[in-house]
C-alpha atoms as a PDB file:
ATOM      1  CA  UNK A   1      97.272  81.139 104.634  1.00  0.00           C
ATOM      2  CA  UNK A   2      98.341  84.477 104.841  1.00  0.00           C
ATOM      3  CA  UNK A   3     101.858  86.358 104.823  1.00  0.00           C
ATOM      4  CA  UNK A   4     102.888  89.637 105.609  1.00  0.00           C
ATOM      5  CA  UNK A   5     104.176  91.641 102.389  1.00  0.00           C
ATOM      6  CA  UNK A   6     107.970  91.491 101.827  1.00  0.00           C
ATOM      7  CA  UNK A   7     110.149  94.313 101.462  1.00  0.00           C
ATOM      8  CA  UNK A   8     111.400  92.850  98.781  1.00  0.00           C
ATOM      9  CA  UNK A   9     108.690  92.770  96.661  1.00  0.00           C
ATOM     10  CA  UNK A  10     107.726  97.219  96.977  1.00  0.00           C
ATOM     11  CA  UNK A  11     108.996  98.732  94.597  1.00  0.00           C
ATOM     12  CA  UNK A  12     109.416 102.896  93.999  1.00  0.00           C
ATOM     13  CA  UNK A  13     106.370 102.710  91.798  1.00  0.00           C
ATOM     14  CA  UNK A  14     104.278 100.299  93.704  1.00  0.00           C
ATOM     15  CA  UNK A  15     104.275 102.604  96.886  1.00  0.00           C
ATOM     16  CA  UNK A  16     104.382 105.618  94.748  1.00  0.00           C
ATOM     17  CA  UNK A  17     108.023 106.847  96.000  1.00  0.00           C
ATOM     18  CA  UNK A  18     108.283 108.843  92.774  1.00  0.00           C
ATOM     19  CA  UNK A  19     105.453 111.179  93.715  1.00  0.00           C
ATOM     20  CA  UNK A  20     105.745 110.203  97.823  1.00  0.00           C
ATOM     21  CA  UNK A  21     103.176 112.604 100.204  1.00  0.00           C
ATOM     22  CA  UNK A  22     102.162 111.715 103.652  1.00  0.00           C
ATOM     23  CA  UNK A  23      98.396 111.827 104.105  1.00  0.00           C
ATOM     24  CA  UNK A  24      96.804 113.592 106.703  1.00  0.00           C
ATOM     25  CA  UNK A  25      93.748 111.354 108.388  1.00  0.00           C
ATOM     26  CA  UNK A  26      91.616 111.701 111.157  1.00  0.00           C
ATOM     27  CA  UNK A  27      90.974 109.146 113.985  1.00  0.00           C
ATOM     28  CA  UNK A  28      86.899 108.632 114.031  1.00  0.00           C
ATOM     29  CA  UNK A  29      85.023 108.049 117.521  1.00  0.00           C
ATOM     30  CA  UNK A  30      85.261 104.368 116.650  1.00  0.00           C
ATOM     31  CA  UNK A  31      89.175 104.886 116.417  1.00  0.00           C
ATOM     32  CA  UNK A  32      88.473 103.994 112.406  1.00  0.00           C
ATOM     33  CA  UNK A  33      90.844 105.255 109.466  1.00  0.00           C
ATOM     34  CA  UNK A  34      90.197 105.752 106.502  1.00  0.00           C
ATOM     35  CA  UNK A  35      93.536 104.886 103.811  1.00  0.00           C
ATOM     36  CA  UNK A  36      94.038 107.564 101.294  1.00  0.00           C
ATOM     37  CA  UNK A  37      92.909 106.845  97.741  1.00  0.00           C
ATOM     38  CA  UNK A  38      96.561 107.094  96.520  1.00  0.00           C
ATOM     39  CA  UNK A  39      97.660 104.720  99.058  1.00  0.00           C
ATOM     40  CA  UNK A  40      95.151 102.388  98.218  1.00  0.00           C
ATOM     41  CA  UNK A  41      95.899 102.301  94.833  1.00  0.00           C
ATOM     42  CA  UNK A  42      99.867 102.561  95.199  1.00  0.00           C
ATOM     43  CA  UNK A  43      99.514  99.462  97.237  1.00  0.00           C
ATOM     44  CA  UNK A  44      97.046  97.619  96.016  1.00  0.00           C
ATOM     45  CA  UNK A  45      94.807  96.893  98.408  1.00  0.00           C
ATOM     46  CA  UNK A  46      91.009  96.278  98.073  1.00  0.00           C
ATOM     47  CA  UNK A  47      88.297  96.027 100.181  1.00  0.00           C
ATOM     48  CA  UNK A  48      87.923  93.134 102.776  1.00  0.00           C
ATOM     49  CA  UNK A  49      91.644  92.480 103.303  1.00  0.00           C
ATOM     50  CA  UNK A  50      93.164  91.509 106.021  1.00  0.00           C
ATOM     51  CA  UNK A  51      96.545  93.624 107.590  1.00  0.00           C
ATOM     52  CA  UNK A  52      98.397  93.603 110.693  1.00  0.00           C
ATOM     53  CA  UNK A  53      98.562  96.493 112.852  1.00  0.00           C
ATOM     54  CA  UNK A  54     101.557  97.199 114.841  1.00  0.00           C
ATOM     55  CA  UNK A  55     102.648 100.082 116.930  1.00  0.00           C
ATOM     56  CA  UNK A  56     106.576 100.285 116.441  1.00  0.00           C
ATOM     57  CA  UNK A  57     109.119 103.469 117.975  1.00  0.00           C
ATOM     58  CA  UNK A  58     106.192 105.777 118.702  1.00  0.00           C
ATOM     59  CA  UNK A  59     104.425 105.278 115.239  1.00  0.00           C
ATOM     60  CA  UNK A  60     101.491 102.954 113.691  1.00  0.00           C
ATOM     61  CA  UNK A  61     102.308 100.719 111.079  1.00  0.00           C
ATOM     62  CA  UNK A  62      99.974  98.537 109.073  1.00  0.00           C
ATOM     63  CA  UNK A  63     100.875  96.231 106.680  1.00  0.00           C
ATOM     64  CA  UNK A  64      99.097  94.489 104.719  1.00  0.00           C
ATOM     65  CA  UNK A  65      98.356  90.525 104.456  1.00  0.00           C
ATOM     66  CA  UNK A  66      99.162  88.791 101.002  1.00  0.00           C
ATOM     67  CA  UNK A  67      98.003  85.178  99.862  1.00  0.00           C
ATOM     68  CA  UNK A  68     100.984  83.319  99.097  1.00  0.00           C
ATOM     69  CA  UNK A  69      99.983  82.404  96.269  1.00  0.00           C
ATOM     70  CA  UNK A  70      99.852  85.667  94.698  1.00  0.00           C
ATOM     71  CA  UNK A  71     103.500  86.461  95.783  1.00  0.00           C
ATOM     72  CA  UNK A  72     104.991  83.262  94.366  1.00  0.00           C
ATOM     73  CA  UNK A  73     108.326  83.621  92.522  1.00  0.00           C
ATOM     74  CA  UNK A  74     109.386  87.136  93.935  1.00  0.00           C
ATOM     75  CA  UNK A  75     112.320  85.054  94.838  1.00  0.00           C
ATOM     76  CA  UNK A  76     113.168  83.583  90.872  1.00  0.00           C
ATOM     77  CA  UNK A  77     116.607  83.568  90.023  1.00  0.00           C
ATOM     78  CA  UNK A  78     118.010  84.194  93.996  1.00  0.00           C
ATOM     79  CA  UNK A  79     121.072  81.608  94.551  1.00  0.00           C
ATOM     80  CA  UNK A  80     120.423  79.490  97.230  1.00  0.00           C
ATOM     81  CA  UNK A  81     123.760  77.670  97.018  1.00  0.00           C
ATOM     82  CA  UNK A  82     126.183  77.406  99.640  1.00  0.00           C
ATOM     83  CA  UNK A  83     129.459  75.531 101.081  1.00  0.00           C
ATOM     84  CA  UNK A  84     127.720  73.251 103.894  1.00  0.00           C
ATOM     85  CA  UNK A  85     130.338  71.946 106.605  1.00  0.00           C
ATOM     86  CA  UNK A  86     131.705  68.276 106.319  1.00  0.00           C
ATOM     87  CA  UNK A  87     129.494  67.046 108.896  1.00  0.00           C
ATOM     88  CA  UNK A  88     126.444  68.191 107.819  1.00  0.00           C
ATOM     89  CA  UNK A  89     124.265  66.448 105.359  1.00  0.00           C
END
């Protein structure tokens, strides 16, 4: 099962804020991309992955699809307590 990335889990250096450029790229025939080589590697991603595609205020976004696996325990250390009402179990 796939997940969509959290926001939680970029980071300045894993998108490359630090040294942040947009990328110029060209819509082929097929209406293919290709992803810059610094995105790719900022992010992460590798050949044969799947991402969603979403068009969102005028703009394409895609984001990329994570096994859950591999983003288990971004979430270590978050408190998950809180004051329940009486009637609640």
């Amino acid at each position: 099962m796939f997940f969509p990335v959290a926001a939680s889990t970029l980071t300045e250096a894993s998108i490359g804020l630090s040294s942040y450029r947009m990328h110029t790229v060209t819509i082929s025939p097929k209406f293919q991309v290709v992803i810059p080589q610094a995105v790719r590697e900022a992010m992460g991603l590798r050949t044969g992955e799947k991402a969603h595609v979403i068009s969102f205020r005028n703009r394409i976004e895609i984001i990329p699809l994570r096994d859950i696996r591999k983003i288990r325990g971004y979430l270590k250390g978050i408190d998950t307590s809180f004051n329940r009402q009486g009637d609640r179990v």
